[in-house]
Structure formats: C-alpha cells, structure tokens
Protein backbone atom coordinates (compact mmCIF):
# COMPACT_ATOMS: atom_id res chain seq x y z
CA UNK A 1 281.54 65.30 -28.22
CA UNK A 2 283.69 64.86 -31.45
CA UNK A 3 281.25 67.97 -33.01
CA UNK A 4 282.02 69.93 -29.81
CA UNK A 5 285.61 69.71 -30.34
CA UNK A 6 285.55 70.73 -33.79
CA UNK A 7 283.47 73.62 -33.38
CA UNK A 8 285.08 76.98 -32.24
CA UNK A 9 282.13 78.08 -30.39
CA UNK A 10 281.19 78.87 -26.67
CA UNK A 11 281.00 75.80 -23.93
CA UNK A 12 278.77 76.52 -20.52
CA UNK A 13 279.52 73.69 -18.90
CA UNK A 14 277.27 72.95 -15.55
CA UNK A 15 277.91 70.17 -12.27
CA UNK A 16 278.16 70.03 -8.61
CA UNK A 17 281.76 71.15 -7.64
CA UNK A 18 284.08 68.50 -8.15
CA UNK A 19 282.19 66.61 -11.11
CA UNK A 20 285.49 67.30 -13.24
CA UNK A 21 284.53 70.25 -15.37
CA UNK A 22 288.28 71.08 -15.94
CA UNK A 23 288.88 67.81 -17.03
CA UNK A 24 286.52 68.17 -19.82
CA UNK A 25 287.23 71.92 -20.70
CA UNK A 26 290.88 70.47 -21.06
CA UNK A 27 289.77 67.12 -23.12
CA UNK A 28 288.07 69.67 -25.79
CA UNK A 29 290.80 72.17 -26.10
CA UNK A 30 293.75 69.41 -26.85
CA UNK A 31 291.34 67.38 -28.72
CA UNK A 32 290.64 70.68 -31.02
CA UNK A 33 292.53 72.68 -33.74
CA UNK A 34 293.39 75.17 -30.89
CA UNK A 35 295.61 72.09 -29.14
CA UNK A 36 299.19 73.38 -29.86
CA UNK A 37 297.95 77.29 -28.48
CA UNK A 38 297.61 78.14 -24.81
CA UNK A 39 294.79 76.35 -22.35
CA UNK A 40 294.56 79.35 -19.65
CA UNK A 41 292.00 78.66 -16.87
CA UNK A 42 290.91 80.77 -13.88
CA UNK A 43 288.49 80.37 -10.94
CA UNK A 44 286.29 83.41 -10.92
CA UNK A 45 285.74 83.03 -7.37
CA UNK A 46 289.55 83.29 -5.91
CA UNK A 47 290.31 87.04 -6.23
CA UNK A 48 289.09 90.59 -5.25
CA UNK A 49 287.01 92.18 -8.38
CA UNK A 50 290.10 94.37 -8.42
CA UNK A 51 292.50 92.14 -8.84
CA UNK A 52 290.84 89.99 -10.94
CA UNK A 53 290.21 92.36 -13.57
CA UNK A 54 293.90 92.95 -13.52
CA UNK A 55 294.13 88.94 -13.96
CA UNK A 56 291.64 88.93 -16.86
CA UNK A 57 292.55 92.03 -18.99
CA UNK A 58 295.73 92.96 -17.73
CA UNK A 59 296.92 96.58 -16.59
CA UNK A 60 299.10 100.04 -17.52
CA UNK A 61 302.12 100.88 -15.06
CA UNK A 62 301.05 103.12 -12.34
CA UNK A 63 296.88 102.22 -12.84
CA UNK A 64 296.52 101.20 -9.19
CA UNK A 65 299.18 100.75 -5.74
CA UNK A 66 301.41 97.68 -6.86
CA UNK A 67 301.37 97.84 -10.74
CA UNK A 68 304.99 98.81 -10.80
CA UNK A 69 305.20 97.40 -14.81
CA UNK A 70 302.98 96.97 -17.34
CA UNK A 71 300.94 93.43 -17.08
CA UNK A 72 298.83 91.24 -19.55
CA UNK A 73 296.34 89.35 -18.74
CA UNK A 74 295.42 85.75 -18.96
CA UNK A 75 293.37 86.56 -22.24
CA UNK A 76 295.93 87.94 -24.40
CA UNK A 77 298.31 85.21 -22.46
CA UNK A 78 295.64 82.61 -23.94
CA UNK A 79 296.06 84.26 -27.75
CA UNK A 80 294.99 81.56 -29.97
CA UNK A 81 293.61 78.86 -27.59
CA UNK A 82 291.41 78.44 -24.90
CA UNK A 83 290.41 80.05 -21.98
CA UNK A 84 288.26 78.48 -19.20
CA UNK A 85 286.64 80.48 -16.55
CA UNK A 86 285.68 78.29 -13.54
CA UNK A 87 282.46 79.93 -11.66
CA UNK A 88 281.98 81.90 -14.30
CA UNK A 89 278.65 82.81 -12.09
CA UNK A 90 280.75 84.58 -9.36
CA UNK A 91 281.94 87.63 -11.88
CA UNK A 92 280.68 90.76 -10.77
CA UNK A 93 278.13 92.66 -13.13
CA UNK A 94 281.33 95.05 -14.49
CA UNK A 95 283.18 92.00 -15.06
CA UNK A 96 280.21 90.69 -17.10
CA UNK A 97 280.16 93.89 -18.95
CA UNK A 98 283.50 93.48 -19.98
CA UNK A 99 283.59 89.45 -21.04
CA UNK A 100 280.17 90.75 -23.07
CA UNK A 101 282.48 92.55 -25.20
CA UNK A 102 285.16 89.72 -25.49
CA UNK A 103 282.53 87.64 -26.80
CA UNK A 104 281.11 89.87 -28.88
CA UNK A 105 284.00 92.10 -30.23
CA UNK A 106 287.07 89.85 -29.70
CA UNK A 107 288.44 93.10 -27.92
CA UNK A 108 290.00 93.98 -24.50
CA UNK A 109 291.27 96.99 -22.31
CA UNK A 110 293.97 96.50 -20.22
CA UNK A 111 293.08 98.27 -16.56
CA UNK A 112 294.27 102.33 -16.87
CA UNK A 113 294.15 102.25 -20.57
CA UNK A 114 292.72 103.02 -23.76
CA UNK A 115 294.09 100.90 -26.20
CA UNK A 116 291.73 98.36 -27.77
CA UNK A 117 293.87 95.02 -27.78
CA UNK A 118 292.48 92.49 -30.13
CA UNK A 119 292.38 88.49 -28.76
CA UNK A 120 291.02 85.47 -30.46
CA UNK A 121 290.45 83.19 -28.00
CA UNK A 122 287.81 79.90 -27.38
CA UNK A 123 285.71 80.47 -24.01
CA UNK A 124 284.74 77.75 -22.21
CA UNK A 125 282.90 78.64 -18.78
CA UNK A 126 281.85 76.53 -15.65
CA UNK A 127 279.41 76.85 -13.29
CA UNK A 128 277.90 75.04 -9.70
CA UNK A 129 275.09 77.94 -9.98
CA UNK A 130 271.67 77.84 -12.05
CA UNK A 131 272.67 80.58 -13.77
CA UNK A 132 269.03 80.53 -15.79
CA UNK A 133 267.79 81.28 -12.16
CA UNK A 134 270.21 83.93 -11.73
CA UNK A 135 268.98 85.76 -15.03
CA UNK A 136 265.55 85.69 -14.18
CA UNK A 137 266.55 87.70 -10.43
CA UNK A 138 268.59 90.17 -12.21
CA UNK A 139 272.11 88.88 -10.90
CA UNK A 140 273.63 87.43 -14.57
CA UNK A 141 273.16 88.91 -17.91
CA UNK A 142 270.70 87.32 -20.10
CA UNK A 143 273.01 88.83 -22.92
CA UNK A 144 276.08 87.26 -21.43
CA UNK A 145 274.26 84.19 -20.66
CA UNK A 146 273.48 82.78 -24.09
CA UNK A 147 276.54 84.28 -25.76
CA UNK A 148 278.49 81.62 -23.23
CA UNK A 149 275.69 78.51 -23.90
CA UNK A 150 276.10 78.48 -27.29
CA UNK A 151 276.60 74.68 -26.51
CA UNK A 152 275.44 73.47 -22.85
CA UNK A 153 277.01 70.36 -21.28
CA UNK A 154 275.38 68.62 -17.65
CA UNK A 155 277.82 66.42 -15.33
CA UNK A 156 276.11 64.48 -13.65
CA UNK A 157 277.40 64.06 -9.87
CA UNK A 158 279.50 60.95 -9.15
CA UNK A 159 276.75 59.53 -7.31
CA UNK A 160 274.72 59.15 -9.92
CA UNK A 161 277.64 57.08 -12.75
CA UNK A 162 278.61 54.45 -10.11
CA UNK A 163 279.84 52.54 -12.94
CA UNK A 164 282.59 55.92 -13.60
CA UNK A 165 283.96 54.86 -10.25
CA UNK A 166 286.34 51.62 -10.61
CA UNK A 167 287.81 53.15 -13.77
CA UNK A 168 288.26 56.79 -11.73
CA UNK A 169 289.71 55.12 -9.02
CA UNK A 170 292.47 53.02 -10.64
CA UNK A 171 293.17 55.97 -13.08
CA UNK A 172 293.93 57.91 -9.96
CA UNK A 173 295.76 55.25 -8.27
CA UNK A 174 298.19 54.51 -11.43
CA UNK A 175 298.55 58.47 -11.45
CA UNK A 176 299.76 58.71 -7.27
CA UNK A 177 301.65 55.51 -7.01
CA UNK A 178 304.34 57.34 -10.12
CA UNK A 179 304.09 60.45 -8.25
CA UNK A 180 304.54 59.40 -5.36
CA UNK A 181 306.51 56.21 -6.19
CA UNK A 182 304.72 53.91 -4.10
CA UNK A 183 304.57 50.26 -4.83
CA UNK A 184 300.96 49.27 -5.09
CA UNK A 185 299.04 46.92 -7.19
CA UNK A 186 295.83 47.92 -6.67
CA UNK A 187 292.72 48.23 -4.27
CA UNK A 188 291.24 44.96 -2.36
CA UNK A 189 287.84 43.54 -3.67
CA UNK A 190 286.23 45.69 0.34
CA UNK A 191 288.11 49.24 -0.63
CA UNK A 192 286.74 48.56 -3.88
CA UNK A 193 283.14 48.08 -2.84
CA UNK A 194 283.70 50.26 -0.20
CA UNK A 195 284.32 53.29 -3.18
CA UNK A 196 280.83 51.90 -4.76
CA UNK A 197 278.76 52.25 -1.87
CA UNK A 198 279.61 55.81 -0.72
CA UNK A 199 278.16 59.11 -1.84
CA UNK A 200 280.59 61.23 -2.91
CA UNK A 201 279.60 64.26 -1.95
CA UNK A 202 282.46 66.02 -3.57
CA UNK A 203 282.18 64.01 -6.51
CA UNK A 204 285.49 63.49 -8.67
CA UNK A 205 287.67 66.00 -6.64
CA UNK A 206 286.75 64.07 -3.35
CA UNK A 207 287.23 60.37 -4.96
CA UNK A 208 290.71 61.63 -6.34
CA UNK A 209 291.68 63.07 -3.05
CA UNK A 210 290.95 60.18 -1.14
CA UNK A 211 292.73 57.85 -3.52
CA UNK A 212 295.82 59.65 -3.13
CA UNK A 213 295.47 59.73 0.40
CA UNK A 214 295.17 56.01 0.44
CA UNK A 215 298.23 55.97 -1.49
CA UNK A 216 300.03 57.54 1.46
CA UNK A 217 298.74 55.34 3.79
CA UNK A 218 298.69 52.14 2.52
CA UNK A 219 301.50 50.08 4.10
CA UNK A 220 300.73 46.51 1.78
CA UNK A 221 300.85 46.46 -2.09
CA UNK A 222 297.08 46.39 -1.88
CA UNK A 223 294.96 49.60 -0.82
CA UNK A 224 292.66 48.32 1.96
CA UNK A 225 289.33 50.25 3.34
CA UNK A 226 291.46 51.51 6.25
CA UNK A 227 294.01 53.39 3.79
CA UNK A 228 290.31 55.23 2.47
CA UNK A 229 289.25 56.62 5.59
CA UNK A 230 286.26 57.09 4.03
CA UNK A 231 283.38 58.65 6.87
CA UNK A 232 280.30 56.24 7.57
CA UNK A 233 277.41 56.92 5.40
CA UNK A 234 275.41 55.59 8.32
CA UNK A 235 273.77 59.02 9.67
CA UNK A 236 277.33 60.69 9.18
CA UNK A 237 277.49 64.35 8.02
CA UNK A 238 277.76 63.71 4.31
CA UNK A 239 275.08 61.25 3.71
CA UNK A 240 273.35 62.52 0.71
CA UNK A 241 269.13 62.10 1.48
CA UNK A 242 266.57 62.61 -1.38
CA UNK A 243 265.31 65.96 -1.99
CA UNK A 244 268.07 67.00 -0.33
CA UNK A 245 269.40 70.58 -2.15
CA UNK A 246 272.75 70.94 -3.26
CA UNK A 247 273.73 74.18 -0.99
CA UNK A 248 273.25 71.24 1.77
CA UNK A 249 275.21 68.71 0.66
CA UNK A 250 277.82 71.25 0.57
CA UNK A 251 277.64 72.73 3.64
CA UNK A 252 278.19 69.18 5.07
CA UNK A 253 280.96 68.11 2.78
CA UNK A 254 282.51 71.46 3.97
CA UNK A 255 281.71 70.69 7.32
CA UNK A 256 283.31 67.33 7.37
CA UNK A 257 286.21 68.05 5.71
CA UNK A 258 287.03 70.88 7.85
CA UNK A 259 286.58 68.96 11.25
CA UNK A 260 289.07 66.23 9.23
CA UNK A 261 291.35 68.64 9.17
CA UNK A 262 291.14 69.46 12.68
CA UNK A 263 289.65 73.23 11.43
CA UNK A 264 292.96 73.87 8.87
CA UNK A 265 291.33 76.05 6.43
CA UNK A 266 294.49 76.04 3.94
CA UNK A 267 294.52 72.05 3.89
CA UNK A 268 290.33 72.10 3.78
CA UNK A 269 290.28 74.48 0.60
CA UNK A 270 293.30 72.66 -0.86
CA UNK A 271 291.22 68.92 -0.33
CA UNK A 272 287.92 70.51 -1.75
CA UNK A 273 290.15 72.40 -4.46
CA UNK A 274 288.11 76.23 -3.58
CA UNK A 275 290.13 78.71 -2.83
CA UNK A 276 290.49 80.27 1.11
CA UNK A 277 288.83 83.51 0.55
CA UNK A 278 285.65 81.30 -0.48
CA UNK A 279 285.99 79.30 2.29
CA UNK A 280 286.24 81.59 4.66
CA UNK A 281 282.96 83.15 3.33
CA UNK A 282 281.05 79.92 3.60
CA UNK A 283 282.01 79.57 7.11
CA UNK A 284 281.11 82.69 8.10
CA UNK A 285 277.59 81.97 6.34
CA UNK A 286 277.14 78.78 7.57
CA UNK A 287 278.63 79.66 10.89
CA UNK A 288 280.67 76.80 11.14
C-alpha cells in the first residue's frame, strides 16, 4: 500500500457495494503528498447525465434552464488533490469521452463553453461492475479502462475476512457511542458471535449500520443480540448460498432492507448508502 500512496497514478478500485472502497480511496489520499489539497468524491450513479456533467466539469451562465451563475465543478473544486468517482461504471459513453481527456490532457470544459481549464488532479475510481466484461460488450472504453487501472485493488466482501469483523465492529461502536453519546462498554460475548456468524450481505456499510443501530437500542452498557436485529440466516432472504451471483445477493439485501423499512425508500437508500433514483430503478427491475 505504502508504494500506492506515494505514487501519483490512477487507482480502479473493485468490491461488492459496501466493502469500504471510500474508506480506502480516503486512507491513500491523506496518507499521500496530495493530503493537505481537496479529497472530492462523487457517486456516478446519483444524478441525470445532465446534471452530472454540470457536477463534474462545471457550467457558463445561461448554458441550460437553472444555471442562473457561472458554476465549477467538483474537478477544478478538487485542484491539487484527489478526486474519487464511485461507480465509475455507471458514466455514460459522453461522460467517458470527456474523463478520457482529463486523464489524458489534464484539461476540462465547463458545460456552454470553450475555454480549456487546466486541473491537476489524482483519480481514484470505484466500481461493483466487471468493467473488463463491460469492455469486451462495447459498454466501457477499453481506452478509458486502462488509463483508470493503472494500479487495480480487489476488496474482498466481509464475508470472506471474518477476522476484519471484531475490530470493524468496536471501531464503529467507539465512533456511535461519541456521536451519539451513549454510555456503552461494549458488545456481549452472543452479539459478538452473533456478528461472526452472519453473512453480511452488504458488507462494511451493512455491519456499520447495524452497529449504530444497536447503539440506539441498547438500553444496558453492553450491546446484546437483541439491540442487532440482525435477520436469521436460517433460509431468510439474505442468506448468501454458493455459486450464488452477486446481482442476487443484492436483490435480496435490497429486498430485506426495504420490507425493514416497512417499503421507505428514503430510509432504505440511506441504510444501503445508494442513492433513491438507483433504487427506484432496481425496484422497478426487480419488481419488488
């Protein structure tokens, strides 16, 4: 990692959602020379190809309905640091087009201009998606594609670095019970093998989210496996079976967490940390 950190090139870093591929994106920039500049990031997936251009590259007054001033966008806001693009697999082929020339150039356009703006900024991308896969039906850019893998990083899903657990868990719990200024001590020896013996699903996102639920709940100085609320792996909806494909585990962690929430789509998105317009569009495709 330390030679990752000291180099200035391109990161593609690739995981089940929820493996914590912000966490290391943000470990590399503040461990890096670029630590006192900007750390920008942006899921690719949460906006209109409209407006995330705007977001990206900024725009001129008057370029579209609603750009009442002139804007700039998160890559000249990320001059001199970092810039991490979540889902960097979701962009739309124009959008590739455009963080081609980034890469190669160092050079933006702000949307309804012509000025060349110059930016010096460190990518680091993310992706859920086999983006290889994608190149091969037509749908990435091979171009774009090993401009951002310069150096490629794998998370592996929670289920598979039980031992990552225990630390996680207390890390989060130390984290909530300041926030939220709880008096707890810690997690009884059955929460605790409780957290061992599920799947995770949702990997780190899930195991922090149900920590600092627990944190609500808990009404002793210990968290207890009630305060988890954690599903039964016993034929429950988010049992993870072998050769099971990833698109399927999803679709039942969405599933699940959705019913939890008694069909709340802000609170569901919000727990599983996608954005709503996503969400929506996986329930409509998985008819849920």
């Amino acid at each position: 990692m330390s030679r990752v950190v000291e180099s200035d090139a391109t990161v593609l870093i690739e995981g089940e959602s929820g493996t914590g591929k912000e966490l290391v994106a943000r470990a590399i920039h503040y461990n890096g020379d670029r630590r006192d500049k900007p750390f920008m990031a942006l899921f690719c997936g949460s906006l209109p190809d409209s407006l995330l251009e705007s977001e990206l590259f900024g725009h001129k007054k008057g370029a579209f309905t609603g750009a009442v001033a002139d804007k700039r966008g998160l890559f000249e806001a990320a001059h001199g640091g970092t810039f991490f693009l979540d889902e960097v697999g979701d962009l739309s082929p124009q959008l590739q087009t455009k963080l081609l020339r980034v890469l190669q150039e160092g050079e933006i356009k702000r949307v309804g201009e012509n000025e060349i703006r110059k930016v010096d900024v460190r990518i680091i991308s993310a992706t859920n998606r086999d983006l290889y896969a994608m190149v091969k039906e037509g749908t990435f850019r091979e171009d774009l594609y090993y401009r951002l893998n310069t150096i490629s990083i794998r998370m592996p899903p929670l289920r598979q670095r039980k031992s990552d657990i225990p630390l996680l868990a207390h890390h989060f719990l130390d984290k909530f019970a300041v926030k939220k200024k709880a008096g707890i001590k810690g997690i009884d020896k059955d929460a605790q093998e409780a957290l061992m013996n599920y799947s995770w699903p949702g990997n780190v996102r899930e195991l922090e989210n149900t920590i600092e639920r627990a944190v609500v709940m808990a009404r002793g100085e210990f968290i207890t496996v009630d305060d988890l609320r954690l599903p039964s792996t016993a034929g429950g909806v988010e049992k993870v079976e072998a050769g099971m494909s990833l698109k399927e585990v999803e679709k039942r962690l969405v599933a699940r967490t959705l019913q939890e929430q008694e069909g709340n789509v802000s609170e569901t998105a919000r727990i599983l940390g996608v954005s709503r317009r996503w969400l929506h569009y996986k329930i409509k495709e998985w008819n849920l």
